[in-house]
PDB file of N, CA and C in Angstrom:
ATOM      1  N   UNK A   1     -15.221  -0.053  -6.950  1.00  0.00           N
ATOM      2  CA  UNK A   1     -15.306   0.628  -8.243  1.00  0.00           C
ATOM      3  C   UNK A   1     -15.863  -0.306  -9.312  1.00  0.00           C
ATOM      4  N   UNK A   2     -15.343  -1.499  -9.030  1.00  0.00           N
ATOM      5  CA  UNK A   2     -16.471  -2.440 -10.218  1.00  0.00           C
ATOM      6  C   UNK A   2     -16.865  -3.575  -9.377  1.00  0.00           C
ATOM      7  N   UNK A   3     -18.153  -2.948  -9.400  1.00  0.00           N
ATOM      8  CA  UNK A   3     -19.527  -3.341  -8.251  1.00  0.00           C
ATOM      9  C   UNK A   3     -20.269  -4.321  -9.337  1.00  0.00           C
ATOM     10  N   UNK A   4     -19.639  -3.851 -10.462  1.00  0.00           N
ATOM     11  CA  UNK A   4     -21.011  -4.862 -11.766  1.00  0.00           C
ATOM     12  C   UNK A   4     -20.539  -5.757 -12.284  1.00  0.00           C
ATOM     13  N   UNK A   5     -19.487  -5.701 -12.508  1.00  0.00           N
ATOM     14  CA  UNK A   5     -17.748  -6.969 -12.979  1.00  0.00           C
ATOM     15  C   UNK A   5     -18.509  -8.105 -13.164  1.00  0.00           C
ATOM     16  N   UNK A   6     -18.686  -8.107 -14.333  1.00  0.00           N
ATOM     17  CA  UNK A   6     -19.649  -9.502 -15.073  1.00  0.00           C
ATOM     18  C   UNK A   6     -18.696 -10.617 -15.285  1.00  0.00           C
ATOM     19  N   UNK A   7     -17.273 -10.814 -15.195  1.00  0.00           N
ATOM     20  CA  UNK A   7     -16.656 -11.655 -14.905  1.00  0.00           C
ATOM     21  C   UNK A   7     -15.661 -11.786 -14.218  1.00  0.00           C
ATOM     22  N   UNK A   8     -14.896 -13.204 -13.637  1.00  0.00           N
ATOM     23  CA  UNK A   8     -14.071 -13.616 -13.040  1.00  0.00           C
ATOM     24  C   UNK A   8     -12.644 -13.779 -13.642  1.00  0.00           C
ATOM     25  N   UNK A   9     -11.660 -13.086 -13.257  1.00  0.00           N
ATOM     26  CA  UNK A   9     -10.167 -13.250 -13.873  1.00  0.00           C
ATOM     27  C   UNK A   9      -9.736 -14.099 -13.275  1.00  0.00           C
ATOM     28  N   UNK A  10      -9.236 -15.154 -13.934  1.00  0.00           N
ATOM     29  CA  UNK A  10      -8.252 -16.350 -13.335  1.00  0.00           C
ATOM     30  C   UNK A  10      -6.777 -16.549 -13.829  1.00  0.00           C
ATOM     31  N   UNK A  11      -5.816 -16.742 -12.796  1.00  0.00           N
ATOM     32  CA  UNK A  11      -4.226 -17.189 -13.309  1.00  0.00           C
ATOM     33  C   UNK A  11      -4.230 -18.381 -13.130  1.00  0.00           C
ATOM     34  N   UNK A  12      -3.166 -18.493 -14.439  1.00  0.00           N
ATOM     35  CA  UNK A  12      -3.162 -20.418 -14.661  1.00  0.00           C
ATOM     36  C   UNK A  12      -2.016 -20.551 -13.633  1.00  0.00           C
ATOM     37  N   UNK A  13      -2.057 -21.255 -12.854  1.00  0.00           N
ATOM     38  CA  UNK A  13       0.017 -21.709 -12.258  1.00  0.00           C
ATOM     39  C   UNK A  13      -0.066 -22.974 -12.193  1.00  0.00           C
ATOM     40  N   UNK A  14       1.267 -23.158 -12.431  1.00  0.00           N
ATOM     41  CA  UNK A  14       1.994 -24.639 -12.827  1.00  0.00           C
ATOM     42  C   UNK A  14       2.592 -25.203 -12.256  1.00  0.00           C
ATOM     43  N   UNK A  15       2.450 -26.547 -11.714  1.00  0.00           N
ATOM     44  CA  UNK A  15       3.402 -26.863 -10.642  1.00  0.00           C
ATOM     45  C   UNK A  15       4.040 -28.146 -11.795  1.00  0.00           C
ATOM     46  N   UNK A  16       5.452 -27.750 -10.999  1.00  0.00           N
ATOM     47  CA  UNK A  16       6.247 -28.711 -11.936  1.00  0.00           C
ATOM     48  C   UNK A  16       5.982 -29.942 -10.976  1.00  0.00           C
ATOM     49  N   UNK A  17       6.215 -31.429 -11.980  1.00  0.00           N
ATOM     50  CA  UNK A  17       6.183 -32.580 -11.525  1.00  0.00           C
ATOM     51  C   UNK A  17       7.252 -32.532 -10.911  1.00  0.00           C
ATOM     52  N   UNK A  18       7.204 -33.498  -9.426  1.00  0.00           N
ATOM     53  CA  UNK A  18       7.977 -34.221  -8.476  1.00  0.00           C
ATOM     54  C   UNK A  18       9.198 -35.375  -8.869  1.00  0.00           C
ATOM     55  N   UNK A  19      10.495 -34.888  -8.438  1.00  0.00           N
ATOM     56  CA  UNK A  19      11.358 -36.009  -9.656  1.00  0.00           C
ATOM     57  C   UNK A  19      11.718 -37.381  -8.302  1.00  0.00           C
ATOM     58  N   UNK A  20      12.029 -38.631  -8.919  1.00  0.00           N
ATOM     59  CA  UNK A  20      12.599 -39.350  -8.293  1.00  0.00           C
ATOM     60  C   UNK A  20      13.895 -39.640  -7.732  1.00  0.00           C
ATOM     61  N   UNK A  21      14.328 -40.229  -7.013  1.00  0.00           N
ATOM     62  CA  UNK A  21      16.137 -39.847  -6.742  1.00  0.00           C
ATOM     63  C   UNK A  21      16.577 -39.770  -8.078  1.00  0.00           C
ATOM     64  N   UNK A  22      16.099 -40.440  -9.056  1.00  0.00           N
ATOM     65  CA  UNK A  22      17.243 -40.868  -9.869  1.00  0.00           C
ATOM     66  C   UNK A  22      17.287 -39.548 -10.549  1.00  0.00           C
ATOM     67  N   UNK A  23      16.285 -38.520 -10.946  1.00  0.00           N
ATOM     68  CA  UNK A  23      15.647 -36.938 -11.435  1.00  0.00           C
ATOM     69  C   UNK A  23      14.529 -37.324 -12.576  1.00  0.00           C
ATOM     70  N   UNK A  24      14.067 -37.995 -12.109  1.00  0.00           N
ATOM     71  CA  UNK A  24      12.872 -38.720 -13.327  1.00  0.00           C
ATOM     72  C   UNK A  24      11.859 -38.205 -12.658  1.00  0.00           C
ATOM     73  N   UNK A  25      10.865 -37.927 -13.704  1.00  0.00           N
ATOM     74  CA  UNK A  25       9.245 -37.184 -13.400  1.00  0.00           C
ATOM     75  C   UNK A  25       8.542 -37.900 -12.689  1.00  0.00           C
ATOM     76  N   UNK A  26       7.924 -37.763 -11.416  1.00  0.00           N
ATOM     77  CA  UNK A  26       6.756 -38.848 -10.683  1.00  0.00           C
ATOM     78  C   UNK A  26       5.476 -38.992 -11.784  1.00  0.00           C
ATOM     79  N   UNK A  27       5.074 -39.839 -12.104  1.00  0.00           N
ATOM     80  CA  UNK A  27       3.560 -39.945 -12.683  1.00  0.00           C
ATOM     81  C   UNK A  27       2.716 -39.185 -11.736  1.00  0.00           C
ATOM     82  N   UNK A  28       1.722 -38.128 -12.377  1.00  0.00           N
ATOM     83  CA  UNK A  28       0.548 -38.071 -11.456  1.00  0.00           C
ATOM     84  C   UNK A  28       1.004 -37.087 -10.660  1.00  0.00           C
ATOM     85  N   UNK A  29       2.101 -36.419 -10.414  1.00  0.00           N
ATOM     86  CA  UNK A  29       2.425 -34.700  -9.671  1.00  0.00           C
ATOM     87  C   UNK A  29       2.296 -33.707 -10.591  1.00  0.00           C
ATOM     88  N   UNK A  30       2.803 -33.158 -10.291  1.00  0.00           N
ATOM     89  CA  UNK A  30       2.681 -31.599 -11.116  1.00  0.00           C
ATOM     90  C   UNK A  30       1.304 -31.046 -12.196  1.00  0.00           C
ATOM     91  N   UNK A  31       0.947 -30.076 -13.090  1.00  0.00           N
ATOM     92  CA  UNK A  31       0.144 -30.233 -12.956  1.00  0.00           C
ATOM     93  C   UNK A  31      -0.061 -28.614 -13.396  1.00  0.00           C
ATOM     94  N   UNK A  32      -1.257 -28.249 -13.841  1.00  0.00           N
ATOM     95  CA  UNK A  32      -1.914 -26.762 -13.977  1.00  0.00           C
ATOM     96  C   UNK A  32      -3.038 -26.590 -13.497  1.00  0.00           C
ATOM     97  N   UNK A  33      -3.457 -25.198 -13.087  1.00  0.00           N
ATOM     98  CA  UNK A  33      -4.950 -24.810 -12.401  1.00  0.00           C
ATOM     99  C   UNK A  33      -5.141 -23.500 -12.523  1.00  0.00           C
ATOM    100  N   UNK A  34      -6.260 -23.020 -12.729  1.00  0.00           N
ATOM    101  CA  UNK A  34      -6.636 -22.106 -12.395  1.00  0.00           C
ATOM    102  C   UNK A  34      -7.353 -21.366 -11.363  1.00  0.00           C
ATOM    103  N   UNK A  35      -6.665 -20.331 -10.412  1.00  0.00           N
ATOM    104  CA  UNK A  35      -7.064 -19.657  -9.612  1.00  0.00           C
ATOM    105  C   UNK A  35      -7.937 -18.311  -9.750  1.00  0.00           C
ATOM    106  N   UNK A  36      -8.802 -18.462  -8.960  1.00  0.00           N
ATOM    107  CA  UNK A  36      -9.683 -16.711  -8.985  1.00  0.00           C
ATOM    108  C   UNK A  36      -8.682 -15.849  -8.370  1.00  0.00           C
ATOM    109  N   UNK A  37      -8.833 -14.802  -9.437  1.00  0.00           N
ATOM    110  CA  UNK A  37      -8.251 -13.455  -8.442  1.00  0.00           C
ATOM    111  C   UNK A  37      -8.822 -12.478  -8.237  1.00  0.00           C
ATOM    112  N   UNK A  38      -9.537 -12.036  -9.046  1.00  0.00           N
ATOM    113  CA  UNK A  38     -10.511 -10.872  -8.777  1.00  0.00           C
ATOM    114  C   UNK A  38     -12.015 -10.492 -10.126  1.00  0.00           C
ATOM    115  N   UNK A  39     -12.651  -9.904  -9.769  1.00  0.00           N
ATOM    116  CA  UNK A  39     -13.937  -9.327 -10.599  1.00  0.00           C
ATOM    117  C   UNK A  39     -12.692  -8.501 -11.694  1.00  0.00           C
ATOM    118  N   UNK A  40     -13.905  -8.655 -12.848  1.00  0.00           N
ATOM    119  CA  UNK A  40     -13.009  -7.579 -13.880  1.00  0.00           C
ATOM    120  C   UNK A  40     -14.652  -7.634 -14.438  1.00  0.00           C
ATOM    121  N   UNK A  41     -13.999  -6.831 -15.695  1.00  0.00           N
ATOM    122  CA  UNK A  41     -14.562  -6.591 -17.323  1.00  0.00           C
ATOM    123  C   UNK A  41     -13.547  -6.981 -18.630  1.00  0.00           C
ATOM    124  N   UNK A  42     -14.208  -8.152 -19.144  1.00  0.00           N
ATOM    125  CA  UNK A  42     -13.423  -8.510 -19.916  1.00  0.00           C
ATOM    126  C   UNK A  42     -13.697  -8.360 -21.610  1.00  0.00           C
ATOM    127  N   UNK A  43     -13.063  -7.209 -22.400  1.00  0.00           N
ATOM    128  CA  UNK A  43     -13.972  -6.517 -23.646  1.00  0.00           C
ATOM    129  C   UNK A  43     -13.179  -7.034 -24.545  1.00  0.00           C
ATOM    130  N   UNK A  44     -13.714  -8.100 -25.693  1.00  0.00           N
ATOM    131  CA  UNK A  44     -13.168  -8.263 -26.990  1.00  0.00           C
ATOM    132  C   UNK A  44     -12.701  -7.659 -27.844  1.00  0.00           C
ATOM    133  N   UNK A  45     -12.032  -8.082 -28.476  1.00  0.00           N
ATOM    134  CA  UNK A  45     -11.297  -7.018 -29.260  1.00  0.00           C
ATOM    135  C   UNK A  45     -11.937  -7.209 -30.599  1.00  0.00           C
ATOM    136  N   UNK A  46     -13.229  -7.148 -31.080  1.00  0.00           N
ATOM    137  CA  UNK A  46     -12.968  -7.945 -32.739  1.00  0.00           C
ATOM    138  C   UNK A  46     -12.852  -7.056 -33.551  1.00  0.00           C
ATOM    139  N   UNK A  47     -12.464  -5.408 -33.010  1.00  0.00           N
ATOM    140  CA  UNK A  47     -11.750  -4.525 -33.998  1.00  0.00           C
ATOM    141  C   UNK A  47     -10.973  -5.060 -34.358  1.00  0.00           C
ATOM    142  N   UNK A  48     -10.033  -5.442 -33.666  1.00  0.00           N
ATOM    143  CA  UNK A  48      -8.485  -5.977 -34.048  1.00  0.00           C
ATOM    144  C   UNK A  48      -7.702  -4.462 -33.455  1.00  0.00           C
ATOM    145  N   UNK A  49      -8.157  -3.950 -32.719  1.00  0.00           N
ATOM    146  CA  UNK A  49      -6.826  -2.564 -32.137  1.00  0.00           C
ATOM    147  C   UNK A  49      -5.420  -3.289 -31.985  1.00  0.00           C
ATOM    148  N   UNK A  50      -4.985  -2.214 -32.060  1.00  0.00           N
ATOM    149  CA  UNK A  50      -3.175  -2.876 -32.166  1.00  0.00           C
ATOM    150  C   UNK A  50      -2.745  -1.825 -30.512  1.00  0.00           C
ATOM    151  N   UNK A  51      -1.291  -2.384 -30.124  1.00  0.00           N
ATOM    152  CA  UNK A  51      -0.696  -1.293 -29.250  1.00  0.00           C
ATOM    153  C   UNK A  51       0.548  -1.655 -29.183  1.00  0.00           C
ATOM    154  N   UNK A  52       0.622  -1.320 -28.764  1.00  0.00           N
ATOM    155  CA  UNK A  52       2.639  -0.913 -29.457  1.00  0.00           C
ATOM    156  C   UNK A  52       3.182  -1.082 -27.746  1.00  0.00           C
ATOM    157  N   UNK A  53       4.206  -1.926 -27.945  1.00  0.00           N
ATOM    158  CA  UNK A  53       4.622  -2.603 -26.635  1.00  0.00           C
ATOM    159  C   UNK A  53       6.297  -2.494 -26.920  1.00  0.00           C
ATOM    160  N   UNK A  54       7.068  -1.764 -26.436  1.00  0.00           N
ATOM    161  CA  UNK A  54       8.601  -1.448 -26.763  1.00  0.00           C
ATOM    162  C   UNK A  54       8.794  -1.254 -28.171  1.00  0.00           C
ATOM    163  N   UNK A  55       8.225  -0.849 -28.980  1.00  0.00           N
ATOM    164  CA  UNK A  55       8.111  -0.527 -30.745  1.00  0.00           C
ATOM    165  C   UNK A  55       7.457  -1.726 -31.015  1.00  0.00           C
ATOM    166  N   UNK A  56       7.326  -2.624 -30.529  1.00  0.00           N
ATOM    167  CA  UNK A  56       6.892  -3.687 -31.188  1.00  0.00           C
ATOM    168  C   UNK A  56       5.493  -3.615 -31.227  1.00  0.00           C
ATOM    169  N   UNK A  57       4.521  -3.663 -32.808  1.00  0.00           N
ATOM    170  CA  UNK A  57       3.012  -3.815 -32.714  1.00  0.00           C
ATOM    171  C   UNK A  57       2.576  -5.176 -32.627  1.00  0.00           C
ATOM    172  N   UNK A  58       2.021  -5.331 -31.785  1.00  0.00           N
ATOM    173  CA  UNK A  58       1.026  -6.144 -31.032  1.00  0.00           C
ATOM    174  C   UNK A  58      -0.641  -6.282 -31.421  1.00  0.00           C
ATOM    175  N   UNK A  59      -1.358  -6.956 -31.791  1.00  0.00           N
ATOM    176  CA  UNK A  59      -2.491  -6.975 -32.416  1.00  0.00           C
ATOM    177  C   UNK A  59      -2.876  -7.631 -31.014  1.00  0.00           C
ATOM    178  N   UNK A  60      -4.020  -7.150 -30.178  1.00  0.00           N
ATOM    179  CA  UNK A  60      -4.503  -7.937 -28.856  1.00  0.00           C
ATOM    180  C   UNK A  60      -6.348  -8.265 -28.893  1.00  0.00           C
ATOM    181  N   UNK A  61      -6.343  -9.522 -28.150  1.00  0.00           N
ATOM    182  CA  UNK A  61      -7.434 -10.187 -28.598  1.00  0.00           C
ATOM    183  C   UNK A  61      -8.341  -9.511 -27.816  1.00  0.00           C
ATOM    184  N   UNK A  62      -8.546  -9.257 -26.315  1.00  0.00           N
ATOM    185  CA  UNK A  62      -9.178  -8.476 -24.852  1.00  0.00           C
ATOM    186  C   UNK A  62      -7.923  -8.023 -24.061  1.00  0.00           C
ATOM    187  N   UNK A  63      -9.139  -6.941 -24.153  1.00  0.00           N
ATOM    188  CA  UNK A  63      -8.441  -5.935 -23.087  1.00  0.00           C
ATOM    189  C   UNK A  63      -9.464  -6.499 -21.736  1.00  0.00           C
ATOM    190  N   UNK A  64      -8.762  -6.084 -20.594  1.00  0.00           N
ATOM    191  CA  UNK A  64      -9.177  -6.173 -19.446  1.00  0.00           C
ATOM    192  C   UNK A  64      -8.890  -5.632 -18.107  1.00  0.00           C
ATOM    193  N   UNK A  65     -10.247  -5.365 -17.418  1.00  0.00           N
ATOM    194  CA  UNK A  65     -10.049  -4.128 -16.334  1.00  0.00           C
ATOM    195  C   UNK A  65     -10.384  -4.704 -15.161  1.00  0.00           C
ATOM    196  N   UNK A  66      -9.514  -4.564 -14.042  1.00  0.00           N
ATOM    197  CA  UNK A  66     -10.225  -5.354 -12.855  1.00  0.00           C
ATOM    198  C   UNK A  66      -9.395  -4.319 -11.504  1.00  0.00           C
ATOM    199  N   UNK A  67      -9.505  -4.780 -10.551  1.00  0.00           N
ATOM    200  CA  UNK A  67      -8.854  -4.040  -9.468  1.00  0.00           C
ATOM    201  C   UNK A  67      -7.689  -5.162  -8.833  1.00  0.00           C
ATOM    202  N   UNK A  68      -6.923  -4.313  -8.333  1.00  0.00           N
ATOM    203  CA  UNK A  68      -5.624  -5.824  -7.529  1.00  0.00           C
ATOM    204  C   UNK A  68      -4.382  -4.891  -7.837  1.00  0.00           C
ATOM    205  N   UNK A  69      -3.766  -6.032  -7.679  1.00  0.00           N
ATOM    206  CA  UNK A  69      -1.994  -5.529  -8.035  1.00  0.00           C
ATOM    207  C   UNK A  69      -1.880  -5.853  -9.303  1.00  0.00           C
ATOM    208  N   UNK A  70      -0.837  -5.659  -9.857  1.00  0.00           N
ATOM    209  CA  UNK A  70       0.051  -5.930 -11.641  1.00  0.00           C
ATOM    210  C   UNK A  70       0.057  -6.998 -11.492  1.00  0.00           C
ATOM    211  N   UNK A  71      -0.155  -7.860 -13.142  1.00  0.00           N
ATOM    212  CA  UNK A  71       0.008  -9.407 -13.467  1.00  0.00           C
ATOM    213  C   UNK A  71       1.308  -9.148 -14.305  1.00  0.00           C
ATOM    214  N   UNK A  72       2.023 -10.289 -14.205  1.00  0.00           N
ATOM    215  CA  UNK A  72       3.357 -10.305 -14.909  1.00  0.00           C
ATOM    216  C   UNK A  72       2.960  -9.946 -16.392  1.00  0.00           C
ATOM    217  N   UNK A  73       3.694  -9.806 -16.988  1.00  0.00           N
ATOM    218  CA  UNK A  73       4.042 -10.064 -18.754  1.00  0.00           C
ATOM    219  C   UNK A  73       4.070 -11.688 -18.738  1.00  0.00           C
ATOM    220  N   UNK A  74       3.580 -12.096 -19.905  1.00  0.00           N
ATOM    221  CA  UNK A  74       3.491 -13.436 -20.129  1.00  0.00           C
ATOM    222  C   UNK A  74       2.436 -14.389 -19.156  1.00  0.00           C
ATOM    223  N   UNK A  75       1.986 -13.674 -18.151  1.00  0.00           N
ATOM    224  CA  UNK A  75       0.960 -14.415 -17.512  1.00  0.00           C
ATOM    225  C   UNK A  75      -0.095 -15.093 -18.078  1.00  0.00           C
ATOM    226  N   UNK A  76      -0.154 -16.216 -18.133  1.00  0.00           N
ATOM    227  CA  UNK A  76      -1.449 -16.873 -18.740  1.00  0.00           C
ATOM    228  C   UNK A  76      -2.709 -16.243 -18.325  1.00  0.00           C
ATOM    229  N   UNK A  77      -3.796 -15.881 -18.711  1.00  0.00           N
ATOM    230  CA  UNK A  77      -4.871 -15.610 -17.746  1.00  0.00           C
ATOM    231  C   UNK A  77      -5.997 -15.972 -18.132  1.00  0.00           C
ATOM    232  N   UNK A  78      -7.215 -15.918 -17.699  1.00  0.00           N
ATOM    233  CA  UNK A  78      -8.667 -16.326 -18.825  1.00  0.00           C
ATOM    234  C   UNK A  78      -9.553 -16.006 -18.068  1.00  0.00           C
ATOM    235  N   UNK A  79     -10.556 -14.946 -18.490  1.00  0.00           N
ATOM    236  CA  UNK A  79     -11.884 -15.009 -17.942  1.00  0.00           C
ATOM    237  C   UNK A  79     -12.960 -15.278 -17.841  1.00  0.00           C
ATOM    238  N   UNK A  80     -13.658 -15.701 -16.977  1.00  0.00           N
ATOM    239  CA  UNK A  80     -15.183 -16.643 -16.410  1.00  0.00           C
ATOM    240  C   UNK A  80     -16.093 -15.701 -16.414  1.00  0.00           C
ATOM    241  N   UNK A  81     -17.611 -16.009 -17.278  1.00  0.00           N
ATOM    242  CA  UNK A  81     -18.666 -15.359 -17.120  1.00  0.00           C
ATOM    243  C   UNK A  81     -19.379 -15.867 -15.582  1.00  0.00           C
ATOM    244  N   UNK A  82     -19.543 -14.973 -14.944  1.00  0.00           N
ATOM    245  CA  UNK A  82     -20.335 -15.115 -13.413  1.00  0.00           C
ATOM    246  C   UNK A  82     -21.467 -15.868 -13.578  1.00  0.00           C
ATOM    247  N   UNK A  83     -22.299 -15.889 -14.817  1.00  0.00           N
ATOM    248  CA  UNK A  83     -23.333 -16.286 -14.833  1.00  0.00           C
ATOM    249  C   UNK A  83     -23.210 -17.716 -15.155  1.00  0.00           C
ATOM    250  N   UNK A  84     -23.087 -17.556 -16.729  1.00  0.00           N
ATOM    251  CA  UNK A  84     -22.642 -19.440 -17.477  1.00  0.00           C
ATOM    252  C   UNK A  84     -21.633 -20.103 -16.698  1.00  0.00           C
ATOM    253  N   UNK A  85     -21.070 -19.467 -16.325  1.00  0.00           N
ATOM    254  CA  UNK A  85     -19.263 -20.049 -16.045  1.00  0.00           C
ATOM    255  C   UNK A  85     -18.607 -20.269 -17.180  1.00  0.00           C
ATOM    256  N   UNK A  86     -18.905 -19.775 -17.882  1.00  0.00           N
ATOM    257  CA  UNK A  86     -18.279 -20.048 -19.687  1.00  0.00           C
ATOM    258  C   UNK A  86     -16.866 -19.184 -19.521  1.00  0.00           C
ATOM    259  N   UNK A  87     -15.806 -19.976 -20.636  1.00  0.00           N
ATOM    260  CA  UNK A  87     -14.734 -19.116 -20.437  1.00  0.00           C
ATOM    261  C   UNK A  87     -15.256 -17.632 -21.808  1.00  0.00           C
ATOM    262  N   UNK A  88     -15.313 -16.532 -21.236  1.00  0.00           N
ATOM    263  CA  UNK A  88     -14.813 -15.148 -22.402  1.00  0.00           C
ATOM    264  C   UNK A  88     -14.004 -14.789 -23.357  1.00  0.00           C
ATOM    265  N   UNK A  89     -12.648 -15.211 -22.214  1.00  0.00           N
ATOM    266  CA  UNK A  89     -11.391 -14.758 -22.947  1.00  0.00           C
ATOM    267  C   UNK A  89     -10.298 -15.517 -22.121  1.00  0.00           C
ATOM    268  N   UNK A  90      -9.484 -15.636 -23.058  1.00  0.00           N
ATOM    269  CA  UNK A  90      -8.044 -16.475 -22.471  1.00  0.00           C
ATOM    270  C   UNK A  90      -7.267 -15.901 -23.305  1.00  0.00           C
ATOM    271  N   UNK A  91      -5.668 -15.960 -22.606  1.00  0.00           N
ATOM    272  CA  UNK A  91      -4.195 -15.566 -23.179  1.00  0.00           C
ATOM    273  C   UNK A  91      -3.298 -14.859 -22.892  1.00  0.00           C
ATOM    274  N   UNK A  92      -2.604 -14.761 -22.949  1.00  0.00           N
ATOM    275  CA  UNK A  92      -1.156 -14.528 -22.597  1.00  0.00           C
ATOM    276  C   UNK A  92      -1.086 -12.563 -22.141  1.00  0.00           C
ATOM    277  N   UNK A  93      -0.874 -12.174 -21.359  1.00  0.00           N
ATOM    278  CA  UNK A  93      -0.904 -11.028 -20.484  1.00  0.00           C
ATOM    279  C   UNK A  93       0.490 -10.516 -22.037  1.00  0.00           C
ATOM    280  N   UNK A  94       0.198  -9.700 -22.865  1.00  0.00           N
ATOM    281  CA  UNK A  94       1.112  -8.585 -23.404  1.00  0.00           C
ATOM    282  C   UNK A  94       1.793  -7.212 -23.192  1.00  0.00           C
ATOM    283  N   UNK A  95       0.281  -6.475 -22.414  1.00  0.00           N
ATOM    284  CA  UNK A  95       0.944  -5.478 -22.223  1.00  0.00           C
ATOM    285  C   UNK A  95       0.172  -5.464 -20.522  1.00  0.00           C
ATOM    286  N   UNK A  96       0.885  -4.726 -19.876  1.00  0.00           N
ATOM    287  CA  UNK A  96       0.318  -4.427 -18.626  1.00  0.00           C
ATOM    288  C   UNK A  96       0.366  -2.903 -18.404  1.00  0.00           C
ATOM    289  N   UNK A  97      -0.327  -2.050 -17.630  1.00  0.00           N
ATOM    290  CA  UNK A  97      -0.730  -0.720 -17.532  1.00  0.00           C
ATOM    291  C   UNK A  97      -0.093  -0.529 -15.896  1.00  0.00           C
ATOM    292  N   UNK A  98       0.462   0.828 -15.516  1.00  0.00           N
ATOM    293  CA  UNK A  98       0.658   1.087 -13.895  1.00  0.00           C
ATOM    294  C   UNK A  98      -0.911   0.843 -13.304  1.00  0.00           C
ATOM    295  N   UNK A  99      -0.813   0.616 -12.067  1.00  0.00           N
ATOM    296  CA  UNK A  99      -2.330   0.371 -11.370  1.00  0.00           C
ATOM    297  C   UNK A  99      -2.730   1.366 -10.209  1.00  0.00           C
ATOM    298  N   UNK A 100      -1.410   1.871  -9.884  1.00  0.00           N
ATOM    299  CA  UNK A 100      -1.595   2.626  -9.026  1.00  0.00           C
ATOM    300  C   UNK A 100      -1.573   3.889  -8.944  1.00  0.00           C
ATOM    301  N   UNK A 101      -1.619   5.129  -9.776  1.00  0.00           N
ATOM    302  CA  UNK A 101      -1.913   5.835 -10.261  1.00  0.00           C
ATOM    303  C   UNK A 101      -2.844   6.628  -9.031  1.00  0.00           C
ATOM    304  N   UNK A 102      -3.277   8.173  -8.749  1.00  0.00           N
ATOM    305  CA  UNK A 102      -4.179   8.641  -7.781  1.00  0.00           C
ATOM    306  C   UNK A 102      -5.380   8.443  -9.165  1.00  0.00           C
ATOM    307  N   UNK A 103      -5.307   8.927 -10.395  1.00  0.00           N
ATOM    308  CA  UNK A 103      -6.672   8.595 -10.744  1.00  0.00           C
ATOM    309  C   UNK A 103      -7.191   7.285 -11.099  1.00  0.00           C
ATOM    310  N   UNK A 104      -6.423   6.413 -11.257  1.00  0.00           N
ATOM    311  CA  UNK A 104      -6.957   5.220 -11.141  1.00  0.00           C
ATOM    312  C   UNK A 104      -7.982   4.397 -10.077  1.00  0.00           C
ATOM    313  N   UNK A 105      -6.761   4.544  -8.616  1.00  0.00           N
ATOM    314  CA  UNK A 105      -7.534   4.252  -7.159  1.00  0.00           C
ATOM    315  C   UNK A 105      -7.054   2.763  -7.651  1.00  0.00           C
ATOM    316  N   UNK A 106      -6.448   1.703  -7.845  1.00  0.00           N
ATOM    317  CA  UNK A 106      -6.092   0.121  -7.841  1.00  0.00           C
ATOM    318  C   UNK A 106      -6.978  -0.404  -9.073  1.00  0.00           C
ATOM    319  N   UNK A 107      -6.899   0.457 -10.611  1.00  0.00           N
ATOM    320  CA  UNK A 107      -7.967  -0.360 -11.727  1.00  0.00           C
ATOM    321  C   UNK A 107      -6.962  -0.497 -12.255  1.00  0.00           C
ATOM    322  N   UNK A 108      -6.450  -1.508 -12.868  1.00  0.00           N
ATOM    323  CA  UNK A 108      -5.512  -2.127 -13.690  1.00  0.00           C
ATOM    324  C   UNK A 108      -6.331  -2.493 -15.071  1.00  0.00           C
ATOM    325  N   UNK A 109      -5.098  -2.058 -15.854  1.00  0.00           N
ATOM    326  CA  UNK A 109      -5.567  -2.496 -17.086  1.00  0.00           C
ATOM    327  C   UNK A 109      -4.311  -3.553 -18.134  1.00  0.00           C
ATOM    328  N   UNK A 110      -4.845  -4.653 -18.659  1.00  0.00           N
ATOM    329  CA  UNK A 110      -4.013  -5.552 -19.433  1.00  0.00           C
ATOM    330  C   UNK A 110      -4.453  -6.321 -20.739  1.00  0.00           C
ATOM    331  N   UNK A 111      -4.210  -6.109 -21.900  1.00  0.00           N
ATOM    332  CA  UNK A 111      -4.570  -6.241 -22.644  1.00  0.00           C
ATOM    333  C   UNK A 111      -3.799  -7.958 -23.721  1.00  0.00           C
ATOM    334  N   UNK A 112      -4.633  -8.682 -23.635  1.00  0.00           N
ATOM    335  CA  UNK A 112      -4.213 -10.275 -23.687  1.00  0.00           C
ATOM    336  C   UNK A 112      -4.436 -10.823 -25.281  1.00  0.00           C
ATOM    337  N   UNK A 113      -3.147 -11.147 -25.633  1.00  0.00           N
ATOM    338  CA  UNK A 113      -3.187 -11.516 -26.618  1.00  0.00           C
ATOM    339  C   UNK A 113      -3.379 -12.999 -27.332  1.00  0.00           C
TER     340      UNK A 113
END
């Protein structure tokens, strides 16, 4: 369904540093990265649209559409242009949409603030 997905969605994960007997941090373990997960479309927001997340309004920076399973709430995420490799968009997963839906078919939608 998105055959044209001009960019790459990535999750940040974190590995916590390695402690010593004593519970002290190893130098040089732990650590952040970003992983590919799937093609999307990643659309700016510079309306400024708002959406309302448990009463609470939310002002969100990109929205974003890709295929897969649900990303948590609070998920870090950021997307890669296919072409530049430039980052698009980065931030924090606010609201998340059901994905599985019959009219959907697996398009998720999450809008990152």
């Amino acid at each position: 369904m998105l055959d044209e997905a001009p960019h790459i969605l990535q999750v940040r994960t974190v590995t916590p540093p390695e402690n010593d007997e004593y519970g002290r941090p190893i130098p040089g373990t732990g650590g952040e990265q970003w992983n590919d997960l799937t093609e999307c479309f990643c659309h700016d927001n510079s309306q400024q649209k708002e959406i309302s997340v448990n009463g609470k309004l939310w002002v969100y920076a990109y929205h974003v559409v890709y295929e897969g399973k649900k990303i948590a709430l609070d998920t870090m995420i950021r997307c890669i242009d296919k072409v530049t490799e430039e980052v698009v968009g980065e931030g924090k997963v606010i609201k998340n949409a059901e994905c599985y839906s019959e009219e959907l078919k697996g398009r998720c939608d999450i809008w990152v603030g």
